[in-house]
N, C-alpha and C. Protein backbone atom coordinates (compact mmCIF):
# COMPACT_ATOMS: atom_id res chain seq x y z
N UNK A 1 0.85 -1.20 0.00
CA UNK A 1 0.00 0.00 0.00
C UNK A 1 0.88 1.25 0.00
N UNK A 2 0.41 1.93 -0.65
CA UNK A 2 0.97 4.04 -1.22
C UNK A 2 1.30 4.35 -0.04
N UNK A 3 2.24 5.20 0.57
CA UNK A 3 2.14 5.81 1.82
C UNK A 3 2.05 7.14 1.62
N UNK A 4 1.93 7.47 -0.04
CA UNK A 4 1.10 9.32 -0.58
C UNK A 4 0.11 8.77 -0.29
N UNK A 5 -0.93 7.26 -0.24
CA UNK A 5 -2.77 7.68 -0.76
C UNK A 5 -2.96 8.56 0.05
N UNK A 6 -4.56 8.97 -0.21
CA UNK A 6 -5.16 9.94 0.12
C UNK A 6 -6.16 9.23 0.61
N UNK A 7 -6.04 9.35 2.65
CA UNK A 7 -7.95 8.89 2.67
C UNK A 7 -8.78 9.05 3.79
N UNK A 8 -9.70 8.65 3.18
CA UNK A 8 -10.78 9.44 4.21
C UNK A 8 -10.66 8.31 5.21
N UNK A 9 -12.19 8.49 6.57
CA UNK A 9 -12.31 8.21 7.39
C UNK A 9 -12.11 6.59 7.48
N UNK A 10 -13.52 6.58 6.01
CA UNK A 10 -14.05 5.16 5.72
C UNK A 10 -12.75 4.35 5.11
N UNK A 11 -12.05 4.90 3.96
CA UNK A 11 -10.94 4.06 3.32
C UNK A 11 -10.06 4.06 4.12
N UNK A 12 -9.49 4.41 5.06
CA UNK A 12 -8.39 4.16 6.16
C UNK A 12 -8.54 3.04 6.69
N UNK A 13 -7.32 2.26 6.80
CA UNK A 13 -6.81 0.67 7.24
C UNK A 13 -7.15 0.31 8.72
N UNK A 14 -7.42 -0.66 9.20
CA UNK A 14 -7.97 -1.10 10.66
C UNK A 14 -6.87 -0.80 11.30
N UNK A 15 -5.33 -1.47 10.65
CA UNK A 15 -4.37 -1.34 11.45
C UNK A 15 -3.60 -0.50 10.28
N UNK A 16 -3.29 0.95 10.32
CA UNK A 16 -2.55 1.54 9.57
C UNK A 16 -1.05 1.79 9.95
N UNK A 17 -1.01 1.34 11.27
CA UNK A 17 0.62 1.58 11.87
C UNK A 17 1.16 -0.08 11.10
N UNK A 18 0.74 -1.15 10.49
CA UNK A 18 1.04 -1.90 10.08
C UNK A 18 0.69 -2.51 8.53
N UNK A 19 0.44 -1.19 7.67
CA UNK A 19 -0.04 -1.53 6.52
C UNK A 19 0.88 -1.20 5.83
N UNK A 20 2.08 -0.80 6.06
CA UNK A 20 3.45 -1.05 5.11
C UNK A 20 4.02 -1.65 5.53
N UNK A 21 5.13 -1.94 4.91
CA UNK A 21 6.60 -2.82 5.07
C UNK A 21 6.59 -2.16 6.39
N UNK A 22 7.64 -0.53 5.68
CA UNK A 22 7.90 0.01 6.98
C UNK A 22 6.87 0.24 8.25
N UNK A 23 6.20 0.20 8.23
CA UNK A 23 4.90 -0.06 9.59
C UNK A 23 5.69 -0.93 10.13
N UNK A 24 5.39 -2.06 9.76
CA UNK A 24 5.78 -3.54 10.02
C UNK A 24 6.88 -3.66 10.68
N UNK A 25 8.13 -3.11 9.87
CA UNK A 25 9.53 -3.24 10.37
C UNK A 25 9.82 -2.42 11.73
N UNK A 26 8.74 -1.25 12.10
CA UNK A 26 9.02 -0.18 13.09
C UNK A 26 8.08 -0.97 14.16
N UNK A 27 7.03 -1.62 13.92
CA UNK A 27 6.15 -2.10 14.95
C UNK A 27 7.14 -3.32 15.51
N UNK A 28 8.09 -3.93 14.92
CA UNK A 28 9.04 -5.16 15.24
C UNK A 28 9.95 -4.62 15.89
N UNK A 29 10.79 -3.31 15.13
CA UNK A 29 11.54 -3.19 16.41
C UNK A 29 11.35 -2.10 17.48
N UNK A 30 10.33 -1.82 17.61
CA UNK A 30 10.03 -0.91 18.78
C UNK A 30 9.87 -2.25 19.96
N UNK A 31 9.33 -3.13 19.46
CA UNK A 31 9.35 -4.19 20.67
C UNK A 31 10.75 -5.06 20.78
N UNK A 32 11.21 -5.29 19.75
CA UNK A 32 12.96 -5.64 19.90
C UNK A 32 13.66 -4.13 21.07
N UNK A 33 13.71 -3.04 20.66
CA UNK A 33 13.98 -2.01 22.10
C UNK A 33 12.90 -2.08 23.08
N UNK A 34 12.03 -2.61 23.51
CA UNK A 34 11.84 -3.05 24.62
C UNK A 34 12.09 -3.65 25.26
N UNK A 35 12.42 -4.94 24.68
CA UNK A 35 12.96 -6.26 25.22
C UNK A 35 14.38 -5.91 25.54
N UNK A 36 15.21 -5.21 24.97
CA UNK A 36 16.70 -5.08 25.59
C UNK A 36 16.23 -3.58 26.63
N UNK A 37 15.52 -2.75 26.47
CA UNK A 37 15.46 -2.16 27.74
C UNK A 37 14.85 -2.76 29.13
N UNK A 38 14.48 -4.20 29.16
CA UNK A 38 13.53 -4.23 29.94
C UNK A 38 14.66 -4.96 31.03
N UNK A 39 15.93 -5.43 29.86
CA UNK A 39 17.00 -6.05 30.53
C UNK A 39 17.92 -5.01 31.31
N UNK A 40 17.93 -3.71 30.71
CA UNK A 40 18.53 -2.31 32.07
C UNK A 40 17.93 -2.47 32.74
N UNK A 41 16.81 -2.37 32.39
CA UNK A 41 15.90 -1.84 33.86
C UNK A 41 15.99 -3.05 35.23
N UNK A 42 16.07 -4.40 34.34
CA UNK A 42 16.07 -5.16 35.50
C UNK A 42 17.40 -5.32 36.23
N UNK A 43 18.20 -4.89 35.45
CA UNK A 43 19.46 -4.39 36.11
C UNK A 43 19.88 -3.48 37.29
N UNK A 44 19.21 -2.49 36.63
CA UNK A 44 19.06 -1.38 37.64
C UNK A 44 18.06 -1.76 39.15
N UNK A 45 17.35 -2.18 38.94
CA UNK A 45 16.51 -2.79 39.54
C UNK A 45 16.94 -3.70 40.65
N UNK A 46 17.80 -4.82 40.61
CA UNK A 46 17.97 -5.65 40.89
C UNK A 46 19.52 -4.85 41.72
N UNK A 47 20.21 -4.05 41.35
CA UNK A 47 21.16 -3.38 42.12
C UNK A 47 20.64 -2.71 43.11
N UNK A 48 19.38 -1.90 43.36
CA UNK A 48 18.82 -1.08 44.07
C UNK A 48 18.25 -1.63 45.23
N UNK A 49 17.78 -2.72 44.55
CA UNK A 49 17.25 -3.97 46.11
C UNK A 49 18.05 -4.54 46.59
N UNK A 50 19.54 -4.16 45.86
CA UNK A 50 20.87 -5.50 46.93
C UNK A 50 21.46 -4.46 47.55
N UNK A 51 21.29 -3.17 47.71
CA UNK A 51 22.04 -1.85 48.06
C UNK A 51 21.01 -1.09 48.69
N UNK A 52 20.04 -0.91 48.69
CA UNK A 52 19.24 -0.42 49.36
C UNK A 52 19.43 -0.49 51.22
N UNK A 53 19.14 0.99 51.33
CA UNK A 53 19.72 1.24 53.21
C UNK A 53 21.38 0.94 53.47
N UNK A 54 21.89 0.55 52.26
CA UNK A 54 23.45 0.16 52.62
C UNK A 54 24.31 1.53 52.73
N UNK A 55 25.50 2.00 53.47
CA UNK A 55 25.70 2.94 53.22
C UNK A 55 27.35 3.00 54.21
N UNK A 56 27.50 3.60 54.66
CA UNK A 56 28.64 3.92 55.23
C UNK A 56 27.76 3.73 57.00
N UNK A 57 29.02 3.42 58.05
CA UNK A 57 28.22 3.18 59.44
C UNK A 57 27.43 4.50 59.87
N UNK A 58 26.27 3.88 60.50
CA UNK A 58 25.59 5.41 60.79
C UNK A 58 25.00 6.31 59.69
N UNK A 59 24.59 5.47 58.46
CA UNK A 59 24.47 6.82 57.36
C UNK A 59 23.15 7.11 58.01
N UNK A 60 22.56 8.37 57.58
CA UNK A 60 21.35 8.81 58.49
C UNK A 60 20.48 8.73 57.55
N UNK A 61 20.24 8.25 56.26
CA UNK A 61 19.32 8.14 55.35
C UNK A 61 18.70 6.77 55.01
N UNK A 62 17.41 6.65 55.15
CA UNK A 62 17.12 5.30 54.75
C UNK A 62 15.67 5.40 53.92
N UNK A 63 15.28 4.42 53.16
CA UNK A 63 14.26 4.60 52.77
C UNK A 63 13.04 4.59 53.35
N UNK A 64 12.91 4.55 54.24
CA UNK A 64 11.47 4.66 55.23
C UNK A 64 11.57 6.08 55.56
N UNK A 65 12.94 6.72 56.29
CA UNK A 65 12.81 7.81 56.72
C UNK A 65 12.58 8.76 55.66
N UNK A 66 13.36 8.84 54.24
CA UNK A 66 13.46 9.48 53.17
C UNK A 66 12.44 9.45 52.27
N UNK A 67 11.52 8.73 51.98
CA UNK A 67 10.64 8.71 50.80
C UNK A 67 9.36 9.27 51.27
N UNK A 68 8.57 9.83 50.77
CA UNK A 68 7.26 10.31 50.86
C UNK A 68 6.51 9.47 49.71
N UNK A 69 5.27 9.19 50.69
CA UNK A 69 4.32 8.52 49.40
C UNK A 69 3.11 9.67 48.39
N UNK A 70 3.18 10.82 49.65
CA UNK A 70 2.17 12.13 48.07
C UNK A 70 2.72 12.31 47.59
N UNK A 71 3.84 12.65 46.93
CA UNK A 71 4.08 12.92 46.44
C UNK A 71 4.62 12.22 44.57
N UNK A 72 5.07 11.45 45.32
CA UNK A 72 5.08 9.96 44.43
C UNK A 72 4.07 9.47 43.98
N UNK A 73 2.82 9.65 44.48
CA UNK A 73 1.84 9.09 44.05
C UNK A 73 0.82 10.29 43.07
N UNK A 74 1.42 10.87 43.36
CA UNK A 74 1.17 12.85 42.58
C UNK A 74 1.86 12.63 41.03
N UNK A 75 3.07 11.98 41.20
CA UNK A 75 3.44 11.78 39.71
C UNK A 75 3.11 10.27 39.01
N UNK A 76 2.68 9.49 39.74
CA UNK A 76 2.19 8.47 39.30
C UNK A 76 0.87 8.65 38.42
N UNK A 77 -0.05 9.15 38.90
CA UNK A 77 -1.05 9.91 38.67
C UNK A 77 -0.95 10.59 37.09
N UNK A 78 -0.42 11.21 37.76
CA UNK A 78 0.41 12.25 36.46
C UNK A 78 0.86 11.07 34.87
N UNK A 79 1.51 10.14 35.57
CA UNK A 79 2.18 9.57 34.24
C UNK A 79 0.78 8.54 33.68
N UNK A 80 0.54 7.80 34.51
CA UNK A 80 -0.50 7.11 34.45
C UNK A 80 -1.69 8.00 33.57
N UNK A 81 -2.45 9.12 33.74
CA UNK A 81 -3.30 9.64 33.09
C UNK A 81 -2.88 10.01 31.56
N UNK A 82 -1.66 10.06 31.78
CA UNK A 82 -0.37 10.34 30.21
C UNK A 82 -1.03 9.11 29.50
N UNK A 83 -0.56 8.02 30.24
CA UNK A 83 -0.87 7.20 29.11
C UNK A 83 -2.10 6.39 28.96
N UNK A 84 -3.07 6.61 29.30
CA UNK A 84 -4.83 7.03 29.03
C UNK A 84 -4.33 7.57 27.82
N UNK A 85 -4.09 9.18 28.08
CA UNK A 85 -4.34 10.51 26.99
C UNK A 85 -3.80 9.63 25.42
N UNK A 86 -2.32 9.11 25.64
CA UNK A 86 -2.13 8.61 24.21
C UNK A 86 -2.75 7.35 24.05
N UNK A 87 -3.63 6.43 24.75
CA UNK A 87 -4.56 5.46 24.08
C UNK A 87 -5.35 6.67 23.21
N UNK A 88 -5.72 7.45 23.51
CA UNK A 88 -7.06 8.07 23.48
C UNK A 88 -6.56 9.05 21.83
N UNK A 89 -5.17 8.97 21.76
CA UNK A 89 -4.32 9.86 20.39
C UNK A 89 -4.26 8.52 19.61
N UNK A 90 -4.43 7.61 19.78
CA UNK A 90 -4.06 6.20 19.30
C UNK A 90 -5.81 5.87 18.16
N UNK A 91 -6.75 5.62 19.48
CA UNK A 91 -8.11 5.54 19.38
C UNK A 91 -8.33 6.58 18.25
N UNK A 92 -8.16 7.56 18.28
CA UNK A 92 -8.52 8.85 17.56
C UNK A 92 -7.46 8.56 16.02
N UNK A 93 -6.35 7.94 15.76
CA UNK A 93 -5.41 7.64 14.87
C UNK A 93 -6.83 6.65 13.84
N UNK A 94 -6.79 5.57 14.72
CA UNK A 94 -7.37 4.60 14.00
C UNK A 94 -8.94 4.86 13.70
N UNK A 95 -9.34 6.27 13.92
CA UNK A 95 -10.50 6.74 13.13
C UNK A 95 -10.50 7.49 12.19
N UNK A 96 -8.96 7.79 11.97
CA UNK A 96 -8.45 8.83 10.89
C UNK A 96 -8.93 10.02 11.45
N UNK A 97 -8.76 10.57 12.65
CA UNK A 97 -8.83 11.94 13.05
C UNK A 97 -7.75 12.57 13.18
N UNK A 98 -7.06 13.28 12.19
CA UNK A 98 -5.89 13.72 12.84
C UNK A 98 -5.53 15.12 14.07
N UNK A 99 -6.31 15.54 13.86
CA UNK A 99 -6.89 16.84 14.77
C UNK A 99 -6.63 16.37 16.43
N UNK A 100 -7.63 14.91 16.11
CA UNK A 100 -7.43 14.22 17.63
C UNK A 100 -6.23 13.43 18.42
N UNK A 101 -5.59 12.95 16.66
CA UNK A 101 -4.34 12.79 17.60
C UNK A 101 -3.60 13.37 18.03
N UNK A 102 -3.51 14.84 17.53
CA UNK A 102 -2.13 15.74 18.03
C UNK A 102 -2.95 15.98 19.26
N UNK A 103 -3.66 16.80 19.66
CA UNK A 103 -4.65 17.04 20.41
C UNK A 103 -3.77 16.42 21.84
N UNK A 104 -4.31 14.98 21.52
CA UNK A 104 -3.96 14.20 22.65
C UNK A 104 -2.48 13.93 23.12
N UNK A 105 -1.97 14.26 21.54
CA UNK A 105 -0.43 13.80 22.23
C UNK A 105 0.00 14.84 22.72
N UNK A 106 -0.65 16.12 22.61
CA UNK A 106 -0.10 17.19 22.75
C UNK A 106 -0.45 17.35 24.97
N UNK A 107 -1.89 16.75 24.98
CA UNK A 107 -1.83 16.79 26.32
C UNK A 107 -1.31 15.73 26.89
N UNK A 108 -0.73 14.56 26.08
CA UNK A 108 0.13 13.17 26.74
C UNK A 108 1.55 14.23 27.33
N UNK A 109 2.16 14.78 26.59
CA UNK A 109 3.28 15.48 26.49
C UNK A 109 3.12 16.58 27.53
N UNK A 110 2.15 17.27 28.17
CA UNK A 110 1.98 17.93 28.82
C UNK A 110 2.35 17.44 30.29
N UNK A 111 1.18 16.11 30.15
CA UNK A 111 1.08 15.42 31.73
C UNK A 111 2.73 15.15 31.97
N UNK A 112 3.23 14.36 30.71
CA UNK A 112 4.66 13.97 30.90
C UNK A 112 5.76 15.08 31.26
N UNK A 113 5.78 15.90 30.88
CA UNK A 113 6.72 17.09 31.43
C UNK A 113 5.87 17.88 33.15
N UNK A 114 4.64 17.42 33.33
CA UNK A 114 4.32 17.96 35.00
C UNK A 114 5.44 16.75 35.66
N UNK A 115 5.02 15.49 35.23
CA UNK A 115 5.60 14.41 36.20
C UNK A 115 7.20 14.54 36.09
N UNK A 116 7.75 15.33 34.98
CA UNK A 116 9.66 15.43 34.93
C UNK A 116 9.65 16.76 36.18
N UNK A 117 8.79 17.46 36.06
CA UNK A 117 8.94 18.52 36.45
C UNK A 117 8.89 18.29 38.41
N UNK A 118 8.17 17.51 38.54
CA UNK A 118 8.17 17.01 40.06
C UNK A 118 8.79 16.14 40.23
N UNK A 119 9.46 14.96 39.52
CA UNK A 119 10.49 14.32 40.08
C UNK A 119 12.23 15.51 39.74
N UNK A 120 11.72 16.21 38.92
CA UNK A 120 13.27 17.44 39.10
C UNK A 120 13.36 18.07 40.20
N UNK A 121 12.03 18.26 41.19
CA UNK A 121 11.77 18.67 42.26
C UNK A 121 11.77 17.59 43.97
N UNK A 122 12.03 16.48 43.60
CA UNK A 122 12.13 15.67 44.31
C UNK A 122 13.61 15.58 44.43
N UNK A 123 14.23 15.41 43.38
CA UNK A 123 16.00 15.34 43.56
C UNK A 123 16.30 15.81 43.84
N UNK A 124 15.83 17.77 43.88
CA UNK A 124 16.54 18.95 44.32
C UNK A 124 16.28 19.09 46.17
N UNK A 125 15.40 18.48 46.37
CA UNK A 125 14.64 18.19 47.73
C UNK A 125 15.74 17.46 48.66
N UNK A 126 16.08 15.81 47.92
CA UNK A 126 16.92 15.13 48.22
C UNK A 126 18.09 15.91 48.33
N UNK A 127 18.86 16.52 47.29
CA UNK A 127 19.72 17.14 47.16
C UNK A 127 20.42 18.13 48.51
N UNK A 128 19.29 19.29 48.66
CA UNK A 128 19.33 19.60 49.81
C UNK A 128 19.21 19.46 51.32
N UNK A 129 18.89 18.05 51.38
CA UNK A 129 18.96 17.09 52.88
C UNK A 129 20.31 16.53 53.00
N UNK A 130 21.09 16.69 52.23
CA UNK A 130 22.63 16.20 52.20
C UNK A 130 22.40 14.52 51.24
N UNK A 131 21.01 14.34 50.58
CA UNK A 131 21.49 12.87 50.06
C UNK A 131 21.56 13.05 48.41
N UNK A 132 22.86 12.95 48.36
CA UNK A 132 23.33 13.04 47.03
C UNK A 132 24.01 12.01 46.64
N UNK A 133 24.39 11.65 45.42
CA UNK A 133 24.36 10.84 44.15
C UNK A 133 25.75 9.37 45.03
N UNK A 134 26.32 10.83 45.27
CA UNK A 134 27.52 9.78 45.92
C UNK A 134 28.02 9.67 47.75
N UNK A 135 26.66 10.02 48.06
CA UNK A 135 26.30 10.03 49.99
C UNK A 135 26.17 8.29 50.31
N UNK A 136 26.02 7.44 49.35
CA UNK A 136 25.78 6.03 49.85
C UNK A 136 25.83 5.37 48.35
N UNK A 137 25.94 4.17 48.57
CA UNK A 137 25.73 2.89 47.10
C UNK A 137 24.12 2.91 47.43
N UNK A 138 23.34 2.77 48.48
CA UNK A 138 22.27 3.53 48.49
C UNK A 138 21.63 4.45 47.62
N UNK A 139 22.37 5.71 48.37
CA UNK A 139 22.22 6.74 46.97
C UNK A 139 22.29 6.66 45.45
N UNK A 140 23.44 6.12 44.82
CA UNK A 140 24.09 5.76 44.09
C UNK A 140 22.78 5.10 43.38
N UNK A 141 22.01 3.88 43.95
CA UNK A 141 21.55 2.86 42.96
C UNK A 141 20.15 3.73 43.14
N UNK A 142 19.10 4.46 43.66
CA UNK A 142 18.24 5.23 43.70
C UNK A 142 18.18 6.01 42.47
N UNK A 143 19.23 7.34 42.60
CA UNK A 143 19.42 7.84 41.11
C UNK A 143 19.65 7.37 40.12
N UNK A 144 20.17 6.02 40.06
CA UNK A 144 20.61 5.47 38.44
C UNK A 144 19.28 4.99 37.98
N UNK A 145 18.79 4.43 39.33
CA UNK A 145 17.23 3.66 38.70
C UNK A 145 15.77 4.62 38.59
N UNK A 146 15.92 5.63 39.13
CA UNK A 146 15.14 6.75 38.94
C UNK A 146 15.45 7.85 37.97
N UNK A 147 16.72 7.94 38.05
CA UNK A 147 17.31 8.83 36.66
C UNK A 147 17.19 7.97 35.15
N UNK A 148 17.86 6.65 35.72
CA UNK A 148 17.30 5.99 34.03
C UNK A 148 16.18 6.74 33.66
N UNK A 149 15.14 5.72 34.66
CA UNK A 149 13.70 6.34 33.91
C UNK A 149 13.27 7.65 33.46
N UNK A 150 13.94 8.91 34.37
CA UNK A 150 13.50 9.87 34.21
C UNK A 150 14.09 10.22 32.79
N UNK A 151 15.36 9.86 32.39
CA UNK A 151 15.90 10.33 30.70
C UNK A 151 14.87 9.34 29.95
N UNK A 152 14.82 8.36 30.51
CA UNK A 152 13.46 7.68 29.05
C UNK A 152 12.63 8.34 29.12
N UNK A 153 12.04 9.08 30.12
CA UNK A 153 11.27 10.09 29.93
C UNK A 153 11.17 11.47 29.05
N UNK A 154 12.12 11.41 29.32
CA UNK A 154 12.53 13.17 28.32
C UNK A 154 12.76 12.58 26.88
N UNK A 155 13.43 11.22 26.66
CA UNK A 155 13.17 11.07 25.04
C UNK A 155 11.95 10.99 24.58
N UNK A 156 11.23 10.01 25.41
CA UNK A 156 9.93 10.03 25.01
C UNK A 156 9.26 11.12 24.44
N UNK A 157 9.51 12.30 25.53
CA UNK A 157 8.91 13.26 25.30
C UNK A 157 9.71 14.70 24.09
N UNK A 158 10.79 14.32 23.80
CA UNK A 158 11.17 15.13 22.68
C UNK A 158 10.76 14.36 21.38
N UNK A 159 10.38 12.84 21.76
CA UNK A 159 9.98 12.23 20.24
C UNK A 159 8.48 12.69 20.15
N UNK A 160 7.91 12.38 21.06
CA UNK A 160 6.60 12.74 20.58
C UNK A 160 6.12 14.77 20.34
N UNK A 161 7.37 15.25 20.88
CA UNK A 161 6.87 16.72 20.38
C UNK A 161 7.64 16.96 18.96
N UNK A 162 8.78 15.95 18.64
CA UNK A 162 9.10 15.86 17.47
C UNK A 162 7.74 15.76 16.45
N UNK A 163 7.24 14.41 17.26
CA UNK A 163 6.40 14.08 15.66
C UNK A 163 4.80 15.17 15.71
N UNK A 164 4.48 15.73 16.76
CA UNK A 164 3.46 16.93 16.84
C UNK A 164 3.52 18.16 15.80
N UNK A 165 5.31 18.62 16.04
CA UNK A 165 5.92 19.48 15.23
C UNK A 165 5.93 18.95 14.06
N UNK A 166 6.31 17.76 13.27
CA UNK A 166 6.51 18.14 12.26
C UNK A 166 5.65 17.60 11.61
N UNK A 167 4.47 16.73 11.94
CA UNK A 167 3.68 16.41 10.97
C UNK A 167 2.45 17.07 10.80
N UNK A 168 2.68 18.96 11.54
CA UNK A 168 2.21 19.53 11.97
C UNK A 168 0.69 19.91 10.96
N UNK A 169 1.24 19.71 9.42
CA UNK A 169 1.06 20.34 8.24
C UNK A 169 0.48 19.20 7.46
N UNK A 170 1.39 18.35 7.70
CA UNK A 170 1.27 16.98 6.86
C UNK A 170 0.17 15.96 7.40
N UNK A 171 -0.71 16.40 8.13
CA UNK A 171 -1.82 15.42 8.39
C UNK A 171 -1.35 14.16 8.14
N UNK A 172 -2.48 13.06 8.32
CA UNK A 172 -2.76 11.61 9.01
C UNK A 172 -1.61 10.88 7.27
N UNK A 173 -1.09 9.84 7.90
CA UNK A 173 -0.49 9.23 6.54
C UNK A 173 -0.17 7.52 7.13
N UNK A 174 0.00 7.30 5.95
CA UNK A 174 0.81 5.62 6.18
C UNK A 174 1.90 5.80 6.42
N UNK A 175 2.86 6.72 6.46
CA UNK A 175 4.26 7.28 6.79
C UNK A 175 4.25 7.68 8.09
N UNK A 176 3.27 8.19 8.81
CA UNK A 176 3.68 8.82 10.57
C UNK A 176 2.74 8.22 11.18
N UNK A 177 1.76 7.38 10.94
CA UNK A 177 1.07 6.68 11.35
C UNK A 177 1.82 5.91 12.28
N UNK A 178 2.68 4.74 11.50
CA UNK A 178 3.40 3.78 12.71
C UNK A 178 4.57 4.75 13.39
N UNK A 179 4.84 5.57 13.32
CA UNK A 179 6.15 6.21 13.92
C UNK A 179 4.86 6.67 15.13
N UNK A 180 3.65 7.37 15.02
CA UNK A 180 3.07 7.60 16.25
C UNK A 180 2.84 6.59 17.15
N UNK A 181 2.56 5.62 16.26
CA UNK A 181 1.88 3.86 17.28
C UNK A 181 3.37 3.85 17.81
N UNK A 182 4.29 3.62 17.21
CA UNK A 182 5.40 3.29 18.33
C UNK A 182 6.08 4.43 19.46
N UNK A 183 5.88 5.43 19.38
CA UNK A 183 5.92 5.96 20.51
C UNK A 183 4.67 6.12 21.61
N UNK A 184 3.67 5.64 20.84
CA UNK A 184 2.66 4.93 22.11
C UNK A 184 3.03 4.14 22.77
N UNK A 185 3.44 3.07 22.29
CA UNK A 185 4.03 1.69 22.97
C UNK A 185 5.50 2.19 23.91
N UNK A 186 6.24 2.91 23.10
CA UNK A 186 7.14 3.09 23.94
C UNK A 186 6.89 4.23 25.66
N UNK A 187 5.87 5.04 25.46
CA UNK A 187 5.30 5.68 26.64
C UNK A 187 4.80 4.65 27.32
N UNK A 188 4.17 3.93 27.30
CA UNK A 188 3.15 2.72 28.02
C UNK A 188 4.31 2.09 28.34
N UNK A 189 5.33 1.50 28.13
CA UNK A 189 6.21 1.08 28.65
C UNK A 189 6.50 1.75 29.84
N UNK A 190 7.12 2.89 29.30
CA UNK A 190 7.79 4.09 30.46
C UNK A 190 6.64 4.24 31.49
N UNK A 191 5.41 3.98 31.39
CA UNK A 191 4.59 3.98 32.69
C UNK A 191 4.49 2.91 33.48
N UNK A 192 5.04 1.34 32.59
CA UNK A 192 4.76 0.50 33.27
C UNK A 192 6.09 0.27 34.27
N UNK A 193 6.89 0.85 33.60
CA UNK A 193 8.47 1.25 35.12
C UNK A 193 8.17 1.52 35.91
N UNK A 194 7.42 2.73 35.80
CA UNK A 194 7.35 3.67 36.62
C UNK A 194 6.29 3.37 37.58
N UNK A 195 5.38 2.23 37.67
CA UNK A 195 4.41 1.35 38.20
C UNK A 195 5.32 0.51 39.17
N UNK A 196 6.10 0.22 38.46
CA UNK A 196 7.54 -0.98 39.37
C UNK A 196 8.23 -0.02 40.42
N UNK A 197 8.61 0.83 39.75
CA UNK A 197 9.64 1.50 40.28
C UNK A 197 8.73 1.95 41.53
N UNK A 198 7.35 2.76 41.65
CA UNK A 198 6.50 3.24 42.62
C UNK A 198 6.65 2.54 43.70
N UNK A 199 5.99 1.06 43.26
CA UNK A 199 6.12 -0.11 44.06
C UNK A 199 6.99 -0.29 44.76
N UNK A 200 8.50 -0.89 44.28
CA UNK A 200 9.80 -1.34 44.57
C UNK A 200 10.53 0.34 45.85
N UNK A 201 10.81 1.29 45.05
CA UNK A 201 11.43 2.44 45.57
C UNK A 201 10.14 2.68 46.79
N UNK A 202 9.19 2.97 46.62
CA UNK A 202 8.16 4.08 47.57
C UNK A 202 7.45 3.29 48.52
N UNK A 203 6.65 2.52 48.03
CA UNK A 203 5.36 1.57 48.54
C UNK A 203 6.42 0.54 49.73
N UNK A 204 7.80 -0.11 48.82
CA UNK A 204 8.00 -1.23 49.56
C UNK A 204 9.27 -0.19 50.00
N UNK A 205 9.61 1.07 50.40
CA UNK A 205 11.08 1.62 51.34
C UNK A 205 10.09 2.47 52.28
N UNK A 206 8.59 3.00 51.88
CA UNK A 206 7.96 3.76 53.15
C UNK A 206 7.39 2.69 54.21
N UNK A 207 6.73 1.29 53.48
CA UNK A 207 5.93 0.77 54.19
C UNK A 207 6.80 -0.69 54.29
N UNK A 208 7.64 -1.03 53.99
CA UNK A 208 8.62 -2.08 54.75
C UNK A 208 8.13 -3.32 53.73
């Protein structure tokens, strides 16, 4: 199939993020980079729970005393409703609305920069209690596994204001179609970390 045609509501494909080659080839490896990110993350992951409360004798920081759950649960919120908003840019794709998908990605991208914007405010918080990057292996594995996520965050979010910007003009196509579906998938990912990470870092260092 053309990735110039021209079409309306009715002639538009059930699955248009997969009605070319290239669809095809981008829908394959957006999940091939999942699967090797899912292997950082469990990395990171898996360092943070063998280091966690470890620190030098007497360090005065621990995760019960240090973590707050409103706040955390303020950006959970936050990311979580993000990725609602891009089902909902997705939903609106596969009706051939293009109006509706920027729309939405444009408020996916919104929610996503409140939630950078309060975990930039959480580090600076930390920061100023004396627990910094290199105050404990503690410390140390917190930021790598919270900072990971937070830079998958900011790509996320320069790709999808990439593709807002420039297909600004160029309405709905078989060409940006799958480049939008896969940065759906790749946000929904980044929320489902950030579901773990809530859990693992907040839920299981406030409440034991």
């Amino acid at each position: 199939m053309d990735i110039n045609t021209k079409f309306t509501p009715k002639s538009w494909p059930d699955h248009a993020e997969q009605a070319t080659v290239e669809g095809k080839n981008k829908f394959v490896g957006i999940w091939i980079f999942i699967c090797s990110d899912i292997v950082l993350f469990a990395s990171v992951f898996a360092t943070y729970l063998s280091l966690k409360d470890r620190g030098p004798a007497g360090m005065e920081f621990s995760a019960a005393d240090l973590f707050g759950l409103e706040l955390a649960f303020v950006m959970t919120m936050l990311l979580l409703t993000s990725s609602l908003t891009s089902v909902y840019a997705m939903y609106h794709m596969k009706n051939h609305n293009f109006k509706g998908v920027q729309t939405w990605m444009i408020v996916t991208v919104l929610l996503g920069l409140g939630f950078l914007g309060l975990e930039i405010y959480e580090f600076v918080e930390y920061v100023h209690e004396g627990f910094t990057y290199t105050q404990s292996a503690f410390a140390s594995s917190f930021y790598t596994l919270v900072g990971t996520h937070g830079l998958h965050v900011v790509i996320g979010l320069v790709w999808m204001t990439g593709l807002i910007i420039r297909n600004f003009k160029r309405g709905l196509n078989l060409y940006n179609a799958p480049k939008y579906f896969a940065a759906s998938i790749y946000w929904h990912f980044i929320d489902v970390v950030w579901v773990f990470i809530f859990t693992v870092v907040y839920l299981m260092g406030v409440l034991g």
